[in-house]
Protein backbone atom coordinates (compact mmCIF):
# COMPACT_ATOMS: atom_id res chain seq x y z
CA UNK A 1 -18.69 -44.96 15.75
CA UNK A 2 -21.19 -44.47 18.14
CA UNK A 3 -19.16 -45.81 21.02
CA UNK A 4 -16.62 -42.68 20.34
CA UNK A 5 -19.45 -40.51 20.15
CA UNK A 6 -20.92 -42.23 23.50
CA UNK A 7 -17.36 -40.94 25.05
CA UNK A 8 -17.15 -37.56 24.09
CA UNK A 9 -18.27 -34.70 26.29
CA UNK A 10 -21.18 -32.15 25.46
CA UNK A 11 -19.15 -29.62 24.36
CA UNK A 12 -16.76 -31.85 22.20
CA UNK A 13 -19.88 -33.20 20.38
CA UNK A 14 -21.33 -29.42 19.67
CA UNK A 15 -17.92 -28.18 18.96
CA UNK A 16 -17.92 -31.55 15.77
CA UNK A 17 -21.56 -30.86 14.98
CA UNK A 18 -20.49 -27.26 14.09
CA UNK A 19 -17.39 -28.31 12.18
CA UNK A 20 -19.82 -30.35 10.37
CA UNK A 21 -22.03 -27.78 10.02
CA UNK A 22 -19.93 -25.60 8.44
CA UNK A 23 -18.03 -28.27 5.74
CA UNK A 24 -21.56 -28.83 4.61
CA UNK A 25 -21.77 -25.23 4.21
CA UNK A 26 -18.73 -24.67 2.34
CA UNK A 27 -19.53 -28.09 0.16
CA UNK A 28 -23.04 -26.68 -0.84
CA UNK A 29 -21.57 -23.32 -1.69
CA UNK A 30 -18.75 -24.67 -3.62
CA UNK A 31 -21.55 -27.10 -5.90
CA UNK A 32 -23.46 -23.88 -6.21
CA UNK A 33 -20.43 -21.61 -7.72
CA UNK A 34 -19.72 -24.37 -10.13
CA UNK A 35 -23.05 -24.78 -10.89
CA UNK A 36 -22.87 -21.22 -11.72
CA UNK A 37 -20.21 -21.49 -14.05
CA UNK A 38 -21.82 -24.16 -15.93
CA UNK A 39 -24.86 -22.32 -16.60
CA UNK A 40 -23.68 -18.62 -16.05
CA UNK A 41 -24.64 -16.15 -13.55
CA UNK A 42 -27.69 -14.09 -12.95
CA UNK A 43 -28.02 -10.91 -12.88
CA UNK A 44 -29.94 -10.48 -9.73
CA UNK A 45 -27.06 -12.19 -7.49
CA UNK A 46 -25.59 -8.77 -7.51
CA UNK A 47 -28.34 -6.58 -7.50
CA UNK A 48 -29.82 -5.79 -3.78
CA UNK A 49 -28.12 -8.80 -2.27
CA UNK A 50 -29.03 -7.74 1.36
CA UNK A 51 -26.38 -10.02 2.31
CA UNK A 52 -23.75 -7.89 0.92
CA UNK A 53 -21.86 -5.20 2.60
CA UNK A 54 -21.98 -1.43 1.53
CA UNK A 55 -19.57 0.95 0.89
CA UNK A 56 -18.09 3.25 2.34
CA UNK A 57 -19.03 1.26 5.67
CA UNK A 58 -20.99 3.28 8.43
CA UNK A 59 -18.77 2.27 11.11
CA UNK A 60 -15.77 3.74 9.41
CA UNK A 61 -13.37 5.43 11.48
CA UNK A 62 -13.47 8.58 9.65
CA UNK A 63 -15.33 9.57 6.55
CA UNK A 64 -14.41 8.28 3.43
CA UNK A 65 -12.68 9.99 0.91
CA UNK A 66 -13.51 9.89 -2.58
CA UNK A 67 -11.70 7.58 -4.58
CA UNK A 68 -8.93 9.06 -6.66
CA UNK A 69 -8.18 7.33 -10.26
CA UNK A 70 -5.83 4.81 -10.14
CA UNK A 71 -2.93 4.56 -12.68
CA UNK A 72 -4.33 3.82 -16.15
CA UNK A 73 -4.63 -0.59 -16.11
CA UNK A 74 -2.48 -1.47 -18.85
CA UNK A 75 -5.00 -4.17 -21.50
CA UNK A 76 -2.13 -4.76 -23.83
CA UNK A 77 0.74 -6.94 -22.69
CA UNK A 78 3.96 -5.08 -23.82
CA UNK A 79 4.52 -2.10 -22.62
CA UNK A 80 4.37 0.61 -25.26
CA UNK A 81 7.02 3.70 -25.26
CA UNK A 82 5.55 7.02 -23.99
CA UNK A 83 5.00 9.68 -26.62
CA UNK A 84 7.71 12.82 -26.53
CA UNK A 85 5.19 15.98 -25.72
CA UNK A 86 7.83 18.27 -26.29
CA UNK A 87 9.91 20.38 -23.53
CA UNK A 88 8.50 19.78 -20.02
CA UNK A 89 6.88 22.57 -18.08
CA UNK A 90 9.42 24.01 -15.21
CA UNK A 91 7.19 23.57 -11.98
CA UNK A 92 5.59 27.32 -10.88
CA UNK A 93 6.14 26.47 -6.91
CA UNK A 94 10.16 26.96 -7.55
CA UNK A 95 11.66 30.14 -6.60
CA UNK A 96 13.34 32.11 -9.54
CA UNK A 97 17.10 33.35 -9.70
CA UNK A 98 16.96 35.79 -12.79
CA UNK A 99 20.26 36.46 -14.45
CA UNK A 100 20.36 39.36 -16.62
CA UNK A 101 22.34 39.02 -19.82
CA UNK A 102 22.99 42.11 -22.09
CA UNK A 103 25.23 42.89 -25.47
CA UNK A 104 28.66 43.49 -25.12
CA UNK A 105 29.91 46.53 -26.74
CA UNK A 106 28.76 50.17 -26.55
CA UNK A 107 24.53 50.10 -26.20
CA UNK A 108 24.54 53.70 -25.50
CA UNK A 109 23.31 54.41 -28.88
CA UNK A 110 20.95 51.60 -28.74
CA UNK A 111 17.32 51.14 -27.55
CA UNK A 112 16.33 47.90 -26.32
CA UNK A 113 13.03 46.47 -28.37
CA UNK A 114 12.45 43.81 -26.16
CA UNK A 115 13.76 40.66 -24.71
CA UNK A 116 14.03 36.51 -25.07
CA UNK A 117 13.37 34.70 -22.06
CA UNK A 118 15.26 30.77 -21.51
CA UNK A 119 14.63 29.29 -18.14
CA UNK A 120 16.61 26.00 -17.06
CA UNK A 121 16.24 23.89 -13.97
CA UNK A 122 19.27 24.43 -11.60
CA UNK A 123 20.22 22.68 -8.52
CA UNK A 124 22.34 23.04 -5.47
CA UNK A 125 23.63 20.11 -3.57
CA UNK A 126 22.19 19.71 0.33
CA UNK A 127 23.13 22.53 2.64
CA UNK A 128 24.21 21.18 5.76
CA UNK A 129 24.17 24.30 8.44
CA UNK A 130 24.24 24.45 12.30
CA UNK A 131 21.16 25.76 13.75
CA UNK A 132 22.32 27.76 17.47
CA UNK A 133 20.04 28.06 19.57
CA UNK A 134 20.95 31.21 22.21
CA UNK A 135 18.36 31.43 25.23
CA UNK A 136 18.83 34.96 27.05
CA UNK A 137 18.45 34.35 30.63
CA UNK A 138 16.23 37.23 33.05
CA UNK A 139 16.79 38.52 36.76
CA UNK A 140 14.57 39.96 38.63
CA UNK A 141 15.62 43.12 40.20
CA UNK A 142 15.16 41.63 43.91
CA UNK A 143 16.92 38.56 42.46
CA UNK A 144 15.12 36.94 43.99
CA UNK A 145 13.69 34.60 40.53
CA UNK A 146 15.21 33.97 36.91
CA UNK A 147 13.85 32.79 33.89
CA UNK A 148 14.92 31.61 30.20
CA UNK A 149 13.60 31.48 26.77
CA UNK A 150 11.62 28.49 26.14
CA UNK A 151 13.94 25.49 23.95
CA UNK A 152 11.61 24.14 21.39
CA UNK A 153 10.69 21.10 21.08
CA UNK A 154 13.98 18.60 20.02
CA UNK A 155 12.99 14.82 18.40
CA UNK A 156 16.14 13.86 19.95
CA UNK A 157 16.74 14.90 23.98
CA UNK A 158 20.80 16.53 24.01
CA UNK A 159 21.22 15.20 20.46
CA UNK A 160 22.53 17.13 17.40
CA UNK A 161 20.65 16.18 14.83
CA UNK A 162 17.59 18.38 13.50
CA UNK A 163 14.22 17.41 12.47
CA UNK A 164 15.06 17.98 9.26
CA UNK A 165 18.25 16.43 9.48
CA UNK A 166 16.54 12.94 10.46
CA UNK A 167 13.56 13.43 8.00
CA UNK A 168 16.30 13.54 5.01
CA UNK A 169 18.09 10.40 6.50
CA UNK A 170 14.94 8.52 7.14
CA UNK A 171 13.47 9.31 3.76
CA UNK A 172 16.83 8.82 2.11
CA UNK A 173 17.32 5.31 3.28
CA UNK A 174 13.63 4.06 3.09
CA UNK A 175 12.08 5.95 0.22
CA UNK A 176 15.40 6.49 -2.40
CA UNK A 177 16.67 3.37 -0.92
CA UNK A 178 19.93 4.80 -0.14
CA UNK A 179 21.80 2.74 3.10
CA UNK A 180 23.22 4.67 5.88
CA UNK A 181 26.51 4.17 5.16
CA UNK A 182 26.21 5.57 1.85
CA UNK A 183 24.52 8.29 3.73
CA UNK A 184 27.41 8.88 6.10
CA UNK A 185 30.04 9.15 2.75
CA UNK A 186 27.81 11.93 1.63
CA UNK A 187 28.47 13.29 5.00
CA UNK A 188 32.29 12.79 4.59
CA UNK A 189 32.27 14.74 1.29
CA UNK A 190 31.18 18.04 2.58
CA UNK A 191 33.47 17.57 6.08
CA UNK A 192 31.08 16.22 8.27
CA UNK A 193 32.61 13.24 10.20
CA UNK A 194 29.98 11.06 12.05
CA UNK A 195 30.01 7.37 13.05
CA UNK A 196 27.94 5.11 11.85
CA UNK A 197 26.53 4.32 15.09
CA UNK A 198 25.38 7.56 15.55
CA UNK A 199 23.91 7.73 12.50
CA UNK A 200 22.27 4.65 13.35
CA UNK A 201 21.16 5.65 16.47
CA UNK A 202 19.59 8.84 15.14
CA UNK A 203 16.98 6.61 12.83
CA UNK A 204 16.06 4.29 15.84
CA UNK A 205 14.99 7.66 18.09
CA UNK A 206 13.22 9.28 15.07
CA UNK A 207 11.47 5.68 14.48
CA UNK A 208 10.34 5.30 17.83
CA UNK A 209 8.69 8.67 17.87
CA UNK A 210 6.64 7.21 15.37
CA UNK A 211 5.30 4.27 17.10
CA UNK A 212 2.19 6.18 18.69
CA UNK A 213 1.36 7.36 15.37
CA UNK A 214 1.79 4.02 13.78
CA UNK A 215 -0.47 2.55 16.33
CA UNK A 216 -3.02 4.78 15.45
CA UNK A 217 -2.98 3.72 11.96
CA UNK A 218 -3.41 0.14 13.29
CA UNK A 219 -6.62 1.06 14.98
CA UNK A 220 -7.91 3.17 11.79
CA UNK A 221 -6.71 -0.07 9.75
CA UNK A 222 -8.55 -2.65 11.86
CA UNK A 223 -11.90 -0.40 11.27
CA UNK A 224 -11.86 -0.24 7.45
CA UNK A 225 -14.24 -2.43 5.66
CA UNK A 226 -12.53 -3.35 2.33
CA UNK A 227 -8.79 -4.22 2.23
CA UNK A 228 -6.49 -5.37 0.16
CA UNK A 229 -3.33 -7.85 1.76
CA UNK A 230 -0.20 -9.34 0.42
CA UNK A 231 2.91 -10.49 1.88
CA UNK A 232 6.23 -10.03 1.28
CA UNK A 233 9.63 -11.30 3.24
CA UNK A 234 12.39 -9.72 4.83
CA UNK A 235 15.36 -10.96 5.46
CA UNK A 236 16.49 -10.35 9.84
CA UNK A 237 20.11 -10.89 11.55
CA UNK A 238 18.06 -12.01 14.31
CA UNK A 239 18.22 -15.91 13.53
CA UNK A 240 18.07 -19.34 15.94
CA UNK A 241 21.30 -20.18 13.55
CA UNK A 242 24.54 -18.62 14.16
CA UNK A 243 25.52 -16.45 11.21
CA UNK A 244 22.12 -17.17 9.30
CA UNK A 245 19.63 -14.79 8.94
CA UNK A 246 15.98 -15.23 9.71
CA UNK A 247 13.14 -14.96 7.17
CA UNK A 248 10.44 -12.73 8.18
CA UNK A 249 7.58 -10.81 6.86
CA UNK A 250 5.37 -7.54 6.31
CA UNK A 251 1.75 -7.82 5.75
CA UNK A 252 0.66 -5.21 4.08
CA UNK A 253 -2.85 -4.01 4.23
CA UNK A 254 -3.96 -1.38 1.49
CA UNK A 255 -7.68 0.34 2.60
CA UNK A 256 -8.28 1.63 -1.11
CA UNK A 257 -11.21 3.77 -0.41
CA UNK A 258 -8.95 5.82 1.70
CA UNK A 259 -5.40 4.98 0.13
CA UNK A 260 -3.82 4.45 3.36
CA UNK A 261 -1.50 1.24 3.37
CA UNK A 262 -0.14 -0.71 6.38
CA UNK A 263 3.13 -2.57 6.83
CA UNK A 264 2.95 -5.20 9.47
CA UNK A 265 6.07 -7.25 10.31
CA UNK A 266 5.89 -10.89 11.87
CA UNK A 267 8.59 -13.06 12.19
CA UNK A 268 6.14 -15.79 10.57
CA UNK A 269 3.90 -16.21 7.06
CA UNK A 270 1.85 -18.78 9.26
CA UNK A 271 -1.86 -18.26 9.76
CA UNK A 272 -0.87 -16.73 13.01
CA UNK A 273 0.73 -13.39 11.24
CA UNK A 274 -2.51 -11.93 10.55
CA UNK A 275 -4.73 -12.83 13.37
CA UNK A 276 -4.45 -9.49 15.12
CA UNK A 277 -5.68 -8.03 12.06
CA UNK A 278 -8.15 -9.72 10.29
CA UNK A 279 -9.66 -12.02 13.54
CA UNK A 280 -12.46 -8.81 13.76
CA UNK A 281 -12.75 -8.03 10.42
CA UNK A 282 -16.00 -7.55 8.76
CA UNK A 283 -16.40 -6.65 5.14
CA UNK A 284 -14.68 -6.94 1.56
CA UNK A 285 -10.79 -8.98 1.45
CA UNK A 286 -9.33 -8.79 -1.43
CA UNK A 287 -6.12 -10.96 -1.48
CA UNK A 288 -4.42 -13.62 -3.70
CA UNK A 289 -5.11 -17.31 -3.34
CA UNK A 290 -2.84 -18.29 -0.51
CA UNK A 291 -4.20 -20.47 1.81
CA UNK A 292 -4.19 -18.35 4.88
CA UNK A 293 -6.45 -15.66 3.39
CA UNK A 294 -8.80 -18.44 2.19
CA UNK A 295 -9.70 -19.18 5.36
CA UNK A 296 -11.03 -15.82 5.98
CA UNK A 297 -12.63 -15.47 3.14
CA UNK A 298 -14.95 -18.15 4.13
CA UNK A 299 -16.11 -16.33 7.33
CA UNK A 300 -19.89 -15.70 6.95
CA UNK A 301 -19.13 -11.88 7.81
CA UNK A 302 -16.34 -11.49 4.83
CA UNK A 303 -16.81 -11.64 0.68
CA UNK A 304 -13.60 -12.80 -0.27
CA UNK A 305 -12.26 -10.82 -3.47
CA UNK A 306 -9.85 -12.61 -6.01
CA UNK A 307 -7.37 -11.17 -8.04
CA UNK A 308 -7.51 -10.99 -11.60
CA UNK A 309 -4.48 -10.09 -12.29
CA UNK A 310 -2.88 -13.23 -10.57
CA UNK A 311 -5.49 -15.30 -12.63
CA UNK A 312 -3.97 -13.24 -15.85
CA UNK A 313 -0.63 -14.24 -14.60
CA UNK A 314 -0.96 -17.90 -14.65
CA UNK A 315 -3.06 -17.50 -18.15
CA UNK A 316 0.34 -15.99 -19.40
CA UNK A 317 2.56 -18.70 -18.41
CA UNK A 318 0.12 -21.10 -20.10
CA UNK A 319 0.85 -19.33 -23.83
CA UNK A 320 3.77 -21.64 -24.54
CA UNK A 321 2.16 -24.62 -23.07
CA UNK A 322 -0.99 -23.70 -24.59
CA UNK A 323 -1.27 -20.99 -27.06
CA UNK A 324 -4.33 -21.21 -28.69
CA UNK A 325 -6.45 -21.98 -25.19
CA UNK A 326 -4.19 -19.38 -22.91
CA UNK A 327 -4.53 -16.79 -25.62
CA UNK A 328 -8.86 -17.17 -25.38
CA UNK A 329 -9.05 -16.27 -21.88
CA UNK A 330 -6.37 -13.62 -22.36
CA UNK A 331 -8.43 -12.37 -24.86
CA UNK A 332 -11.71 -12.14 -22.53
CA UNK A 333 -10.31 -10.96 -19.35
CA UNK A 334 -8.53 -8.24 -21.49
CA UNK A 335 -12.30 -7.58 -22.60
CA UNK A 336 -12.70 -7.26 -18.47
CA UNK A 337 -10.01 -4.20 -18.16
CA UNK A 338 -11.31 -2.87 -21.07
CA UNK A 339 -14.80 -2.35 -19.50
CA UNK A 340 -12.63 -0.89 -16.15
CA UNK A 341 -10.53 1.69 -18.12
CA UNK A 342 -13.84 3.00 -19.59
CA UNK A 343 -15.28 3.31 -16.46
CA UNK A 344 -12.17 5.57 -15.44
CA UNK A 345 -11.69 7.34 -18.36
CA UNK A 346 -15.08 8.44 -18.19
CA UNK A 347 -15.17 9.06 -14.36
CA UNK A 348 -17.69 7.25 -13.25
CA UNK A 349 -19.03 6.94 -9.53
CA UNK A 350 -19.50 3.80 -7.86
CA UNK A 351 -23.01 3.44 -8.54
CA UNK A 352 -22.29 4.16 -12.33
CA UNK A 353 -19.73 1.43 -12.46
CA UNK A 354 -21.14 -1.41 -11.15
CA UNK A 355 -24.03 -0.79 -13.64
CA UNK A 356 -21.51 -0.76 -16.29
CA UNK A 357 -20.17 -3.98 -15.07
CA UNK A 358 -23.48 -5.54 -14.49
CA UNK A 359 -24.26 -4.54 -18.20
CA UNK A 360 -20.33 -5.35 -19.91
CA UNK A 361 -18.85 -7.63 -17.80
CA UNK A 362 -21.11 -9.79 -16.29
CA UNK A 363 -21.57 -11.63 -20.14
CA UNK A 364 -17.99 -11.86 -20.59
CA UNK A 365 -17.07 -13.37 -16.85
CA UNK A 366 -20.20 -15.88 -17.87
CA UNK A 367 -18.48 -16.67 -21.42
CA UNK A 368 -14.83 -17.60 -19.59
CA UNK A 369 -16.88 -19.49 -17.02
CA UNK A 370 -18.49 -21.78 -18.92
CA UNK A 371 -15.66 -22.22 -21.26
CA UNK A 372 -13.25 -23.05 -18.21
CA UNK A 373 -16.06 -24.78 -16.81
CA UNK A 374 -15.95 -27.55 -20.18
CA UNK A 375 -12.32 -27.20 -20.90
CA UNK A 376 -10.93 -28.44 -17.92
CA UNK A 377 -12.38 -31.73 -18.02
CA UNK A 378 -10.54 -32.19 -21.07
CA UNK A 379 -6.68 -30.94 -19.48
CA UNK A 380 -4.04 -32.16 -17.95
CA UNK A 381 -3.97 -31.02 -14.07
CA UNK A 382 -0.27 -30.28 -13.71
CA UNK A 383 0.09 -28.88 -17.31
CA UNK A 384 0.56 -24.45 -16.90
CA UNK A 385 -2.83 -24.39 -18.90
CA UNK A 386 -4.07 -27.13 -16.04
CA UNK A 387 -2.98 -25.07 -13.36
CA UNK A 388 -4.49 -21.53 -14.93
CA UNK A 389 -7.70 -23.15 -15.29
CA UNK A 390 -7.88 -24.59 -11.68
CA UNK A 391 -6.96 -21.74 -10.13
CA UNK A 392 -9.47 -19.36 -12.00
CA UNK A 393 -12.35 -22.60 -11.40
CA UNK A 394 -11.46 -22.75 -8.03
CA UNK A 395 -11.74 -19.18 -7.18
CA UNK A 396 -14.71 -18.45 -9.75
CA UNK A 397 -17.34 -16.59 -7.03
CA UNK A 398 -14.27 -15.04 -6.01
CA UNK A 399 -12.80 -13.66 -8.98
CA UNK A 400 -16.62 -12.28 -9.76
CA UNK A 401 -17.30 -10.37 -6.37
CA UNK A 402 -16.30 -7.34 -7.34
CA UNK A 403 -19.37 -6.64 -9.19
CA UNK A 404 -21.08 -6.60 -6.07
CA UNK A 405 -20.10 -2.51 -6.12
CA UNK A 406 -18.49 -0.15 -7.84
CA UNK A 407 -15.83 1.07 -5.45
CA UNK A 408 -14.30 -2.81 -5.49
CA UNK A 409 -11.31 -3.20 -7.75
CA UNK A 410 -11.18 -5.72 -10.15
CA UNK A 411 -7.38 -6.88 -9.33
CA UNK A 412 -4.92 -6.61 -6.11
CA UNK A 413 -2.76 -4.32 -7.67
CA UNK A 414 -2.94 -1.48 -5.45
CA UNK A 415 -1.22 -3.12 -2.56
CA UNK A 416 1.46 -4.94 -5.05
CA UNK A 417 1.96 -0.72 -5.89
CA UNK A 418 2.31 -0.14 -2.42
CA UNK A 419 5.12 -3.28 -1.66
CA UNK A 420 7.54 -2.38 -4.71
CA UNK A 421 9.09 0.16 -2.56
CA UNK A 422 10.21 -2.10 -0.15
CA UNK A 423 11.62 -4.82 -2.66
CA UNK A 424 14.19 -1.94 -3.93
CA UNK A 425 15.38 -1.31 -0.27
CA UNK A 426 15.99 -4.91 -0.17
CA UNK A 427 18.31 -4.70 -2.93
CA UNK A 428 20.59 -2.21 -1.25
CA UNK A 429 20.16 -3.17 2.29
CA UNK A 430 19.90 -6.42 2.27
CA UNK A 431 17.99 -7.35 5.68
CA UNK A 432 16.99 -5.90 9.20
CA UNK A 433 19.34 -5.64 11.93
CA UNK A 434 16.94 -7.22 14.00
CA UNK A 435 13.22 -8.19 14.70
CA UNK A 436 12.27 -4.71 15.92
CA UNK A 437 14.27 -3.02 13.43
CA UNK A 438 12.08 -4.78 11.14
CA UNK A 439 9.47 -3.85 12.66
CA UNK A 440 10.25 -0.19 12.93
CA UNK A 441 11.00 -0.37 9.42
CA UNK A 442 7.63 -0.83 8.71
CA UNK A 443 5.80 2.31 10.16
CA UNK A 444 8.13 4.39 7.96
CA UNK A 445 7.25 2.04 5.12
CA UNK A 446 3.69 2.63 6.17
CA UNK A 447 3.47 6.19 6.28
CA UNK A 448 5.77 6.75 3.41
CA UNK A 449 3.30 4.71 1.26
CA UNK A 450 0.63 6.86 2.11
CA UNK A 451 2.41 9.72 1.39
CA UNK A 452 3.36 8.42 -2.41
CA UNK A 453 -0.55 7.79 -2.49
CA UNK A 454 -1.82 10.94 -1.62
CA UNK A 455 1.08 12.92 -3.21
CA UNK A 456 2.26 14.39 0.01
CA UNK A 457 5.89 15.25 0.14
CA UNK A 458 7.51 12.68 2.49
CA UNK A 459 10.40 15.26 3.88
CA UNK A 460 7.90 17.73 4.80
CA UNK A 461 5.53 15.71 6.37
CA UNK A 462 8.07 13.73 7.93
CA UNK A 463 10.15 17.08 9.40
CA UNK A 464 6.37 18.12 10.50
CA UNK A 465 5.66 15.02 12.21
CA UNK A 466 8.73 14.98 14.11
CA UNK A 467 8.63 18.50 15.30
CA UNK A 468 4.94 17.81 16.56
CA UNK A 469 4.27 14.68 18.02
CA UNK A 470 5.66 14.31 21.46
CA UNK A 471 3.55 18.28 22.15
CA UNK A 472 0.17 17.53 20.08
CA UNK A 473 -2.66 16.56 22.12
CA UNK A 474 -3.14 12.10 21.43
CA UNK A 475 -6.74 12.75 21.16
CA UNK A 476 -5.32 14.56 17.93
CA UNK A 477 -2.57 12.61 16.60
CA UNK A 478 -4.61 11.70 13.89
CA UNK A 479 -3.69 14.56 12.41
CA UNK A 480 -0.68 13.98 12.01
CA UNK A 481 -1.30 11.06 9.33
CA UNK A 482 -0.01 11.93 5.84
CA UNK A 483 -3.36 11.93 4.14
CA UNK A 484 -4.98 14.66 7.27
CA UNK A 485 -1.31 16.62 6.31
CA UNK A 486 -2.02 16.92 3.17
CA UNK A 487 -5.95 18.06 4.16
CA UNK A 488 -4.02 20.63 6.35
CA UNK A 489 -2.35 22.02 4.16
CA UNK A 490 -4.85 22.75 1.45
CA UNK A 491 -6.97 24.61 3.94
């Protein structure tokens, strides 16, 4: 041993003393957490911990906005069947056609006492329409100069197709998951013939407008200090196999503080898919136990966040292996989401609900600890119950960050919310043409996600968007993002 030491250069024997340095690290951190589930946790671990990052983070791109409630977190298992309140309320936004309806017969010995009002909610299918644009042209008397009205703006240099033609197609296709060639029937049926390479064409120019917006989001995403990532794959033509298609993937980044979501494509799920994103980061991760995020997490300048709801999960599959055992942690982490749906229902602020969890679920996460913590030793490993139990006892300081503050979530489930969308369009269009059709696919993704998020309407921002970006000023193309639209527009 020491001859191989003897041999290696300075550098070589710093760079092992650091590795070293760092598995002791992890080992004394990992007896610690176990040490903690054996005897429970204090208190004070979360109170103050200087160590521990604040939120909303200082160096923030922009400010951050107040957190919205979420979707009510479902504690019981089976999904109960909503309540009928009766007739829904017609929206007040919608214009009104009123259609007069009187007696027949002779009224003209009759005096009207009053009237009954019934409204219904009507619809009209998609007017297509031709929008001409007529530019009067100007001599001078001398004629010696001529001008011409000004052509706005086009998305699409000598195309045809309108901003608001290409917002409805790209919305259409990545939002109501409806594939261009379904599209381009629709077309058919009200005597519009167009080929399907046009059509085609048309959402690869719109999407490539996008990219400088996209980009922007990148930056804003990079600068956030608590985000949520998952994966998900997509299948892409582009393949080293003739005829097979390629398996690639979108990491998806969901900021929940400011409910803006990310789709990044790589070809890969490797380690190397996220290390343009996370390599910088500094703050709260909250992902699900792959390995990849793991090794983030255990960055001095990241608390790693678990998911409880993937630790539910595997509790689940453990009821028929394990009824009675599964069903006692069910039974306390539903105590958990109890103590989170209070908090919302009541509308608490951050401050407010991490001294609610402090007080409420601090004892319970110390109860399932130390149960876990004695139970294991007496299960099999590769039994579902074995396998819930390690993967809530190897994730335990994990799974009980997020009482470190309020504005942490408790589960992941915000950026599973945010990737259903895209597991629909899979169903209809099956894969990507290609590796930067993929990757195009994901701005719209992106931006559409915000939109759903922030309850903008994706065809009007979109048609916005497209009429604005190639004039606005960059310095100001964050405006253009769906959650500034929305801002915009309630001004």
């Amino acid at each position: 041993m020491q001859t191989v030491l003897e041999n290696l250069s300075k550098q070589e024997l710093l760079e092992l003393i650091s590795s070293r340095d760092e598995k002791i690290a992890y080992l004394e951190a990992q007896v610690a957490m176990y040490r903690r589930m054996q005897f429970g946790q204090r208190r004070e671990r979360f109170e103050g911990d200087a160590s521990q990052f604040q939120l909303p983070f200082e160096a923030a791109a922009k400010e951050v906005e107040e957190q919205h409630q979420e979707v009510k977190q479902k504690i019981d298992y089976v999904r109960r069947r909503p309540r009928h309140h009766g007739r829904a309320k017609l929206p007040e936004h919608l214009p009104v056609e009123e259609v007069e309806i009187h007696p027949e017969g002779d009224l003209s010995q009759m005096v009207c006492i009053g009237r009954e009002v019934t409204e219904e909610l009507e619809c009209e299918p998609a007017r297509f329409f031709i929008r001409r644009y007529i530019r009067y042209k100007y001599a001078a008397k001398d004629k010696e100069s001529v001008v011409i009205g000004q052509l706005p703006e086009r998305v699409i240099d000598k195309g045809i197709a309108g901003a608001g033609l290409l917002a409805s197609i790209l919305v259409d296709k990545y939002m109501d998951h409806l594939p261009l060639y379904r599209q381009k029937q629709r077309f058919a049926r009200e005597g519009i013939q167009i080929a399907s390479s046009t059509i085609e064409g048309w959402t690869k120019e719109a999407l490539l407008k996008l990219e400088p917006l996209y980009e922007q989001l990148v930056f804003e995403t990079k600068a956030k200090g608590y985000l949520q990532v998952d994966e998900s794959p997509i299948k892409v033509l582009d393949s080293d196999k003739k005829g097979a298609a390629h398996t690639g993937w979108y990491w998806v980044y969901h900021a929940p503080l400011d409910k803006t979501v990310l789709f990044d494509y790589q070809p890969t799920r490797a380690a190397v898919g996220v290390k343009a994103m996370l390599d910088g980061f500094r703050g709260y991760l909250q992902t699900d136990g792959y390995a990849v995020y793991e090794k983030y997490g255990r960055k001095k300048e990241v608390t790693h966040l678990a998911c409880w709801a993937h630790a539910r999960r595997e509790f689940e599959r453990a009821l028929e292996n394990d009824k009675a055992r599964a069903g006692k942690a069910l039974t306390l982490i539903q105590l958990l989401y109890a103590v989170e749906r209070k908090a919302k229902e009541e509308g608490l602020e951050a401050a407010a609900i991490k001294e609610l969890r402090l007080s409420e679920s601090l004892p319970v996460l110390n109860e399932l600890g130390k149960w876990i913590f004695e139970e294991i030793k007496s299960t099999l490993p590769k039994s579902q119950i074995g396998k819930a139990m390690a993967y809530a006892y190897a994730r335990w300081d994990a799974l009980s960050a997020y009482l470190y503050d309020g504005s942490l979530h408790i589960d992941n489930n915000g950026v599973e919310n945010a990737i259903r969308p895209l597991a629909l369009g899979r169903k209809n269009y099956l894969f990507a043409g290609s590796h930067d059709a993929a990757k195009r696919a994901g701005m719209i993704y992106s931006f559409l996600a915000i939109c759903k998020k922030h309850e903008v309407n994706p065809y009007q921002w979109l048609k916005h968007t497209l009429q604005n970006i190639m004039s606005i000023n960059h310095k100001n193309i964050k405006d253009l993002l769906p959650q500034n639209f929305k801002n915009k527009a309630n001004m």
